[in-house]
C-alpha atoms as a PDB file:
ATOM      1  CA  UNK A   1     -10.624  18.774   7.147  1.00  0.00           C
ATOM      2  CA  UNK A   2      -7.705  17.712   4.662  1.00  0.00           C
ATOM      3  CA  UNK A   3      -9.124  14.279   4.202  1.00  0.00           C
ATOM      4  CA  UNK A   4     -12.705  15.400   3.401  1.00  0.00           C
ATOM      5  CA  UNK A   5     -11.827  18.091   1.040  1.00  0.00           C
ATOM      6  CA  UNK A   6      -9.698  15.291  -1.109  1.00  0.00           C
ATOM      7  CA  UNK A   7     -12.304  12.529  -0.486  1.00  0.00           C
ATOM      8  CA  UNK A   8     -14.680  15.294  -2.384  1.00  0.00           C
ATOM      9  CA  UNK A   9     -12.900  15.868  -4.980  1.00  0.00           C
ATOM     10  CA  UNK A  10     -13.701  12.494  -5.668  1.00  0.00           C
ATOM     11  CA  UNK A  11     -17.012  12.282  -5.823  1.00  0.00           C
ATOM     12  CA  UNK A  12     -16.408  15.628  -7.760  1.00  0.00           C
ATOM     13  CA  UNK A  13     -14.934  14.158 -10.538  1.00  0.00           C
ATOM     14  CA  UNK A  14     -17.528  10.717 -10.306  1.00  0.00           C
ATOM     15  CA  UNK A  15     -20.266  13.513 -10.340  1.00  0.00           C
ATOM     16  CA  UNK A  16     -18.969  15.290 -13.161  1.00  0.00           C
ATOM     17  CA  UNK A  17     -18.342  12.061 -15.184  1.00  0.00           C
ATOM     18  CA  UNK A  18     -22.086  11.535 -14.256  1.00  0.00           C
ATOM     19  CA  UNK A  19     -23.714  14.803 -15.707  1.00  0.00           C
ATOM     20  CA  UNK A  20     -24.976  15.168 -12.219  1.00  0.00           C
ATOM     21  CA  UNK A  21     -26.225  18.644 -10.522  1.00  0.00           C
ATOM     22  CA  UNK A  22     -24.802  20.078  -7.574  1.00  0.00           C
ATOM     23  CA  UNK A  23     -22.993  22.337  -6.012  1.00  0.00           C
ATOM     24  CA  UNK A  24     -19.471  22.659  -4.267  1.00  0.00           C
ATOM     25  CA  UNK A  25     -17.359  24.350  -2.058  1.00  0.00           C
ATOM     26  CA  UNK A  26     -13.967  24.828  -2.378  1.00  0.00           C
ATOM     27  CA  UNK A  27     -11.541  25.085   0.828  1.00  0.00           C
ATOM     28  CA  UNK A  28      -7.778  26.520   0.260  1.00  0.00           C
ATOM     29  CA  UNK A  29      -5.350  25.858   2.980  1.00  0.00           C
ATOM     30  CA  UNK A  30      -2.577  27.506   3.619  1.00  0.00           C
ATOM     31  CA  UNK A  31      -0.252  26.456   5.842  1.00  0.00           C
ATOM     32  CA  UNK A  32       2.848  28.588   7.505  1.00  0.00           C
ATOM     33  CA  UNK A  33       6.144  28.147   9.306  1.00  0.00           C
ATOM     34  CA  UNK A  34       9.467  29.261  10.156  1.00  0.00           C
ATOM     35  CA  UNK A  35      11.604  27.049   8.447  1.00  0.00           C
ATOM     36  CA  UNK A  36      11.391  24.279   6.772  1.00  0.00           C
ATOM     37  CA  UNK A  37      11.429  21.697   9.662  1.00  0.00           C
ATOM     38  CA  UNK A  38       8.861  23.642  11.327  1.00  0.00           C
ATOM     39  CA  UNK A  39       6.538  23.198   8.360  1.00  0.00           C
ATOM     40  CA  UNK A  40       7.240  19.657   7.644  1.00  0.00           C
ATOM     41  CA  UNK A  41       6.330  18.691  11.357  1.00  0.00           C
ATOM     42  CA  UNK A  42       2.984  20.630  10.856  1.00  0.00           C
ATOM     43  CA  UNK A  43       1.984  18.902   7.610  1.00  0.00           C
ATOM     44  CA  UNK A  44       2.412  15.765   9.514  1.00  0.00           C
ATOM     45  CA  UNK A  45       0.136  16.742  12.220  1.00  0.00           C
ATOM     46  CA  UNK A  46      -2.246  17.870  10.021  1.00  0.00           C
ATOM     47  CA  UNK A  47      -2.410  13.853   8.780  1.00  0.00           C
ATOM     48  CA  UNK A  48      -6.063  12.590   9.910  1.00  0.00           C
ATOM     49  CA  UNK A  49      -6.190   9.857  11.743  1.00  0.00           C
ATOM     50  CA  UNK A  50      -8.674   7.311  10.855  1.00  0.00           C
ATOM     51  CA  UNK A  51     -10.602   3.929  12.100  1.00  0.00           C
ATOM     52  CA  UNK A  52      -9.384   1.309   9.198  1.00  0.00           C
ATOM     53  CA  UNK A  53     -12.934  -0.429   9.611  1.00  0.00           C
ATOM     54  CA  UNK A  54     -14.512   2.807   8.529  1.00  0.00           C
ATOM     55  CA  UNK A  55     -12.630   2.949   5.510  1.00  0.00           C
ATOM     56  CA  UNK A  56     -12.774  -1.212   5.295  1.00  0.00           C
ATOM     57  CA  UNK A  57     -14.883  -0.570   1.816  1.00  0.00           C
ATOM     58  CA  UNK A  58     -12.121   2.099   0.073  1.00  0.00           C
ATOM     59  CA  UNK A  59      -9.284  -0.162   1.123  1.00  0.00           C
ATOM     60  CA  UNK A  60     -10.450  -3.753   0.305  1.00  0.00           C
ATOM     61  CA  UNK A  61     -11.611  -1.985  -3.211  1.00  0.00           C
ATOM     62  CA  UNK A  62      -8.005  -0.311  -3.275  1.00  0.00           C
ATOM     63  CA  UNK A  63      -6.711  -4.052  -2.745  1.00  0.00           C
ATOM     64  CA  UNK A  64      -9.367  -5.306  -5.744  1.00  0.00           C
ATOM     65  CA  UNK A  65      -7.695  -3.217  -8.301  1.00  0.00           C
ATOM     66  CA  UNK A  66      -3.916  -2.764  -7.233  1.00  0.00           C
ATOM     67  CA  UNK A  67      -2.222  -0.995  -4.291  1.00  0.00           C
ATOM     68  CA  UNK A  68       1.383  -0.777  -3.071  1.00  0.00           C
ATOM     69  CA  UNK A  69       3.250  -2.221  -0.628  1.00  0.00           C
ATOM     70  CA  UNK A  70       6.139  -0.834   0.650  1.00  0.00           C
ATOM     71  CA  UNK A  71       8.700  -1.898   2.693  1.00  0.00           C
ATOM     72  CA  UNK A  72      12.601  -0.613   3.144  1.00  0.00           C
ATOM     73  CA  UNK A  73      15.994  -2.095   4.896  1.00  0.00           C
ATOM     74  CA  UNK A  74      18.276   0.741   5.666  1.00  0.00           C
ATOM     75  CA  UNK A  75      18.699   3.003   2.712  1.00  0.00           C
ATOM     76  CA  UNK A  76      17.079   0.925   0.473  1.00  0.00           C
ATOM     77  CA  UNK A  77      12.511   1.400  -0.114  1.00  0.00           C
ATOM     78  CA  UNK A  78      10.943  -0.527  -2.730  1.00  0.00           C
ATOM     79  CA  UNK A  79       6.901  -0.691  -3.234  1.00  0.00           C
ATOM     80  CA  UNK A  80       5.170  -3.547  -5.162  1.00  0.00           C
ATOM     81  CA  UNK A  81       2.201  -3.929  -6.007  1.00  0.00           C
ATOM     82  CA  UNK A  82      -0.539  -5.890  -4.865  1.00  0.00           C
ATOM     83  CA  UNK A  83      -4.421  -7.323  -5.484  1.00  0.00           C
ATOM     84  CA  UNK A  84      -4.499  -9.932  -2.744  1.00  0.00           C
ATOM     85  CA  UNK A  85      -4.910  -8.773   0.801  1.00  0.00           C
ATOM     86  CA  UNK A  86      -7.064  -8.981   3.997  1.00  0.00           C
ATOM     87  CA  UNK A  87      -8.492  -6.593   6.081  1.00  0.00           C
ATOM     88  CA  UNK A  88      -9.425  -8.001   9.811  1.00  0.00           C
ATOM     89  CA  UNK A  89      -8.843  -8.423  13.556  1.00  0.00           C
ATOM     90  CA  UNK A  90      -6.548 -10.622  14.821  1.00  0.00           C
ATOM     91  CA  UNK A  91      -5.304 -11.326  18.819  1.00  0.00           C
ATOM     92  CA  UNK A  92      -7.405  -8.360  19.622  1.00  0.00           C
ATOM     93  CA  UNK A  93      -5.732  -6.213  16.953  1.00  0.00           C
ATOM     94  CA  UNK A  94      -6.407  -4.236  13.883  1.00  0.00           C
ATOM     95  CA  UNK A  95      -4.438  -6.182  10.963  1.00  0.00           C
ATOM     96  CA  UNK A  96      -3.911  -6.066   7.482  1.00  0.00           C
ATOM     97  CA  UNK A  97      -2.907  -9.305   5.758  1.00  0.00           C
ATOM     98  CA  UNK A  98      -0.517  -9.099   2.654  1.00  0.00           C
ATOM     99  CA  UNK A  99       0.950 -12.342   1.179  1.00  0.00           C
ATOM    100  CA  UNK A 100       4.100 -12.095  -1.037  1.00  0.00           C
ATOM    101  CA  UNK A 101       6.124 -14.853  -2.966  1.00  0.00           C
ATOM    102  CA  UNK A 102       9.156 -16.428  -1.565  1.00  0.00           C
ATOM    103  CA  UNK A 103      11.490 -15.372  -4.666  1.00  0.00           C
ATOM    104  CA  UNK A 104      10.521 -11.202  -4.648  1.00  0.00           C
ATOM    105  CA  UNK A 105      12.719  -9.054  -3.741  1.00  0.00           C
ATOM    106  CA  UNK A 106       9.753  -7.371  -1.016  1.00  0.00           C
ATOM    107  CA  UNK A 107      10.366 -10.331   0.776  1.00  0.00           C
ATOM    108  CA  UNK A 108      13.457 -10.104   1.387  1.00  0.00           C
ATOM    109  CA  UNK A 109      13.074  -6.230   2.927  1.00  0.00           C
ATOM    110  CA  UNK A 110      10.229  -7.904   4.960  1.00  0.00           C
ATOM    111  CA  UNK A 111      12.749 -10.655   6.736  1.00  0.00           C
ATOM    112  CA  UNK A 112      15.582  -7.776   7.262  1.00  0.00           C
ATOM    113  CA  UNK A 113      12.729  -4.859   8.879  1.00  0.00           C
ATOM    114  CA  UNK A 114       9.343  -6.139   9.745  1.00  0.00           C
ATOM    115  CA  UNK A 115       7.810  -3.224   8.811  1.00  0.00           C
ATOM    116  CA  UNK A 116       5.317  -2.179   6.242  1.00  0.00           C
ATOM    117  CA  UNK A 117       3.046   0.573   4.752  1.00  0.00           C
ATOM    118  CA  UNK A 118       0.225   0.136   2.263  1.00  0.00           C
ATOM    119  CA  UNK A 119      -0.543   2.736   0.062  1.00  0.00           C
ATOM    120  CA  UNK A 120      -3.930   3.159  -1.397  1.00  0.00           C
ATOM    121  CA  UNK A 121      -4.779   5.529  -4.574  1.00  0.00           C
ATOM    122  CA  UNK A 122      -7.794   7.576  -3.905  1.00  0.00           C
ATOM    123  CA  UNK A 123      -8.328   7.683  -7.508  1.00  0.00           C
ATOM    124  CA  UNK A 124      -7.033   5.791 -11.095  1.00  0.00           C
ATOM    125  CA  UNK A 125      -4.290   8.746 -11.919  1.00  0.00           C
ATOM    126  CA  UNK A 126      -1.517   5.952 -10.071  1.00  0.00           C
ATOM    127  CA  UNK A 127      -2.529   3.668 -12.415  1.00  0.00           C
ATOM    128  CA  UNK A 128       0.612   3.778 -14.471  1.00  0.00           C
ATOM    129  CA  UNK A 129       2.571   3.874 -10.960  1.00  0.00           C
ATOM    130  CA  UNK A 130       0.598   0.413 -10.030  1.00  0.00           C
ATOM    131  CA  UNK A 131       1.523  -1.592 -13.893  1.00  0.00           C
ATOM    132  CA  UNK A 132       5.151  -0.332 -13.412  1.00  0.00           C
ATOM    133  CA  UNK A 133       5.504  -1.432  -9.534  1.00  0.00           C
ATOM    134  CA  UNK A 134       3.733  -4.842 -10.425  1.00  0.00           C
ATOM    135  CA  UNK A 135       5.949  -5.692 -13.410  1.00  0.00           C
ATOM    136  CA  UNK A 136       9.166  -4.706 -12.160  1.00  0.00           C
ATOM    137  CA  UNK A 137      11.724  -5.795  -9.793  1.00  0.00           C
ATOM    138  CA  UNK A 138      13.677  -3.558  -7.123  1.00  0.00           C
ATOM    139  CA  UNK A 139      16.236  -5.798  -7.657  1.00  0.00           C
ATOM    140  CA  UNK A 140      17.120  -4.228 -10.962  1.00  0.00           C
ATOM    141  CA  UNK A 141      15.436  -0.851 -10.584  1.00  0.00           C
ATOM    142  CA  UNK A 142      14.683   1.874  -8.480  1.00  0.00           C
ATOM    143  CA  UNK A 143      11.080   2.373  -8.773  1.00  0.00           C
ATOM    144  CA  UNK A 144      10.148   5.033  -6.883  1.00  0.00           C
ATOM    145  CA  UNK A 145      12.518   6.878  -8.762  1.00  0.00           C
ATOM    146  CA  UNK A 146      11.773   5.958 -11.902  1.00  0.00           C
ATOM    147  CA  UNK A 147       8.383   6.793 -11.461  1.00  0.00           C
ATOM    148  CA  UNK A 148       9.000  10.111  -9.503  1.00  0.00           C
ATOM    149  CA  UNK A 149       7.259   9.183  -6.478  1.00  0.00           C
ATOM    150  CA  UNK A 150       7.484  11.213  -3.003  1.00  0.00           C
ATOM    151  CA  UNK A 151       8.399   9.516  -0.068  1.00  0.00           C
ATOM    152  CA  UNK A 152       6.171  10.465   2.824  1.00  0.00           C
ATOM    153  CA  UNK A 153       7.556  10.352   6.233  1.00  0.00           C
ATOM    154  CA  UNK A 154       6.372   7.754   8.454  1.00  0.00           C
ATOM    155  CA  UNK A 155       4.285   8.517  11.975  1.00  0.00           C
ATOM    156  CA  UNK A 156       4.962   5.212  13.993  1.00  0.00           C
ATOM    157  CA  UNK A 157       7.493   3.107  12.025  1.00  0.00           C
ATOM    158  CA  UNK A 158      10.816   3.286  10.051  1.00  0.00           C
ATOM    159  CA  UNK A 159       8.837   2.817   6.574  1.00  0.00           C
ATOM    160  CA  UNK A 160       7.709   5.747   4.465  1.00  0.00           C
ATOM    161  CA  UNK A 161       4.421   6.053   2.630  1.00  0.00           C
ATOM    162  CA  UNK A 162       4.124   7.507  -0.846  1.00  0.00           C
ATOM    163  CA  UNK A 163       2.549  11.121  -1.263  1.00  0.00           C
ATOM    164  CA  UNK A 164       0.935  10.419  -4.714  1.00  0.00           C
ATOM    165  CA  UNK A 165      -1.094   7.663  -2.838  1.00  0.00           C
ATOM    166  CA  UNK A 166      -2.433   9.274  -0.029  1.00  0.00           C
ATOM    167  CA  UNK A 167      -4.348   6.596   2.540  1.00  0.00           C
ATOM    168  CA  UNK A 168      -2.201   4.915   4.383  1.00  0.00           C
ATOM    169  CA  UNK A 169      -1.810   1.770   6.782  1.00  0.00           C
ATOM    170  CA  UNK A 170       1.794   1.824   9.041  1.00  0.00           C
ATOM    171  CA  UNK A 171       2.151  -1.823   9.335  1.00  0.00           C
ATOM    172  CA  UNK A 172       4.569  -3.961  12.088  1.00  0.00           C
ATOM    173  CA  UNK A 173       4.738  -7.524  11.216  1.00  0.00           C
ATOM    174  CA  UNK A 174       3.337  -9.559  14.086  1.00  0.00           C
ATOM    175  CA  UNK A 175       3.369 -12.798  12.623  1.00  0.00           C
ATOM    176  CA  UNK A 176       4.050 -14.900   9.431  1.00  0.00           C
ATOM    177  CA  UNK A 177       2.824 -18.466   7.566  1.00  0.00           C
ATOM    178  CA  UNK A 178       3.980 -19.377   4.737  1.00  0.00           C
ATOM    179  CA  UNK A 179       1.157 -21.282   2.956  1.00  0.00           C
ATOM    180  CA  UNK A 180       1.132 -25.120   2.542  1.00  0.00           C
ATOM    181  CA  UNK A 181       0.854 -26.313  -1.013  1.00  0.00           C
ATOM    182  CA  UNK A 182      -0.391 -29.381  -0.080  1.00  0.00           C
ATOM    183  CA  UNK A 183      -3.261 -28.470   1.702  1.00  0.00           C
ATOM    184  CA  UNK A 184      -4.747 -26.523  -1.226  1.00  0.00           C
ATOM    185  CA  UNK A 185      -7.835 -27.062  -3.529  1.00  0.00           C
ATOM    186  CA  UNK A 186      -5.876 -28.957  -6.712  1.00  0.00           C
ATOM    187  CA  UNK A 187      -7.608 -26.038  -9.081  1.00  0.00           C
ATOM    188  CA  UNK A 188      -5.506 -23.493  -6.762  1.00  0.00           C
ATOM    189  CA  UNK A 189      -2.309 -25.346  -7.819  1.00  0.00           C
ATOM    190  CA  UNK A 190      -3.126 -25.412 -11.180  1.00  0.00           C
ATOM    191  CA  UNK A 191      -3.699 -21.917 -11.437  1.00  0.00           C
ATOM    192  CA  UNK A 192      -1.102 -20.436  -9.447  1.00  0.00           C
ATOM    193  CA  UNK A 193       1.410 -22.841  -8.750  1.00  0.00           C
ATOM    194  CA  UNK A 194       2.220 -25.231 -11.627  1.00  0.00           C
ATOM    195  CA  UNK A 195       5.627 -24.767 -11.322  1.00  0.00           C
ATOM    196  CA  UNK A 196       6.669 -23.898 -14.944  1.00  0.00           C
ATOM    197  CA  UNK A 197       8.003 -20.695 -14.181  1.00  0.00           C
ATOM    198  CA  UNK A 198      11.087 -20.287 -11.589  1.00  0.00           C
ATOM    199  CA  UNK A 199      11.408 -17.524  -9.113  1.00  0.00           C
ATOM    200  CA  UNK A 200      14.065 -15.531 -10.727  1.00  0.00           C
ATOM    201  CA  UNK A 201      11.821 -14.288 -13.369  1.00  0.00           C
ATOM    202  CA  UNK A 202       8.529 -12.342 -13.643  1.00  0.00           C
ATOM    203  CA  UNK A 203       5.526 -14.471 -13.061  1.00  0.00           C
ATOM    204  CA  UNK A 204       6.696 -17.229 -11.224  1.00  0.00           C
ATOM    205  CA  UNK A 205       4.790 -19.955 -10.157  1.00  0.00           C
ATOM    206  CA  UNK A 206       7.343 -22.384  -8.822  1.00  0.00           C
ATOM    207  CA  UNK A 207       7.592 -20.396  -5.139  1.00  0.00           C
ATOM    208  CA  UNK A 208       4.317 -20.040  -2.815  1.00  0.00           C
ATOM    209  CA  UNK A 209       3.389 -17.228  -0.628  1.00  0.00           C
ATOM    210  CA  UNK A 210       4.319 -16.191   2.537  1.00  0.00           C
ATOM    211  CA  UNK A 211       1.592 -14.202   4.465  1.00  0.00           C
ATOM    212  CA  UNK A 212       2.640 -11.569   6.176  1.00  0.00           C
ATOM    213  CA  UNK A 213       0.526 -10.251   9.382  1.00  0.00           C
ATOM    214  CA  UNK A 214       0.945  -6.346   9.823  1.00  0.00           C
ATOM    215  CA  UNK A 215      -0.395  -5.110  13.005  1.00  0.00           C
ATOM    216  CA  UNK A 216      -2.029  -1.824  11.868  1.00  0.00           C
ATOM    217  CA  UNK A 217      -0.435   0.910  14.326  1.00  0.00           C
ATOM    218  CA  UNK A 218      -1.261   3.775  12.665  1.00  0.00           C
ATOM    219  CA  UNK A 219      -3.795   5.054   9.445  1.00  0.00           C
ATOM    220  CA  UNK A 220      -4.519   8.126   7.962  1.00  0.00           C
END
């Protein structure tokens, strides 16, 4: 299937890098339609779904060296990126745990559609993608556009997924906390929070984070 054939072309290029021996198989697929609407709706169905907790190992590692969130309010999608995140069950569901500070602009998308999709590289070729989303504010920039992204249309919410980073988790908020200063270790404070740094700019410590539960409703 789709998914297989791009999940080995990974290990294609990790072999390779390796000097290892074997052999492979290559699998073109062509696919055909009447018009353009026709074929859209086919590519989507041609999306595999997959069990999150089978993939728990490629995601949490996505999360470990950057991945995007995105999140959009009518016209307007943003992504930013992200290295903190959980992967778990919660009230009987499948949910992935993002936490984002009160000042970025991703926030504010998240309080006006409660909607989310992560998107996970299957390799490092995003990595430019990942420094530009995590430096930058949607504020003052499109960044999907700058960057020359494709939007992927969603399954099972209103927020797209990105084409160039192919796993994805369709996310619906189903609960938030924002996290209690006070009742962390005094070396987390120090680290992350000593409030030298206001919210307005890049690297601000002054604001905590808000964690964000998305109920995982679809993945692929």
């Amino acid at each position: 299937d789709l998914d297989s054939a791009i999940r080995s072309g990974y290990f294609l290029k990790q072999g390779l890098s390796n000097n290892e021996d074997f052999y492979y198989m290559n699998l073109l697929i062509t696919i055909t339609a009447n018009n353009l609407e026709e074929l859209q709706w086919r590519i989507q169905e041609m999306k595999k779904k997959i069990d999150v907790f089978e993939y728990t190992g490629q995601i949490l590692n996505g999360v470990k060296s950057g991945v995007l969130i995105t999140s959009k309010s009518d016209e307007r999608v943003n992504s930013m990126t992200i290295s903190w995140g959980m992967l778990g069950i919660e009230w009987g569901k499948p949910v992935f745990i993002t936490v984002i500070r009160e000042g970025r602009f991703t926030r504010e998308l998240l309080e006006q559609n409660g909607e989310f999709t992560v998107n996970i590289p299957l390799d490092d070729s995003q990595k430019k993608a990942l420094g530009f989303c995590g430096s930058k504010s949607g504020r003052d920039v499109n960044k999907l556009k700058e960057l020359g992204l494709t939007l992927e249309e969603p399954e099972s919410i209103s927020v797209p997924g990105i084409k160039e980073l192919p796993l994805t988790l369709e996310c619906r908020i189903v609960y938030k906390q924002k996290q209690d200063i006070n009742a962390m270790e005094k070396e987390t404070v120090e680290k992350f929070y000593p409030q030298n740094v206001e919210s307005s700019f890049t690297g601000s410590n002054r604001d905590v984070h808000i964690a964000y539960y998305g109920e995982i409703v679809n993945a692929y």
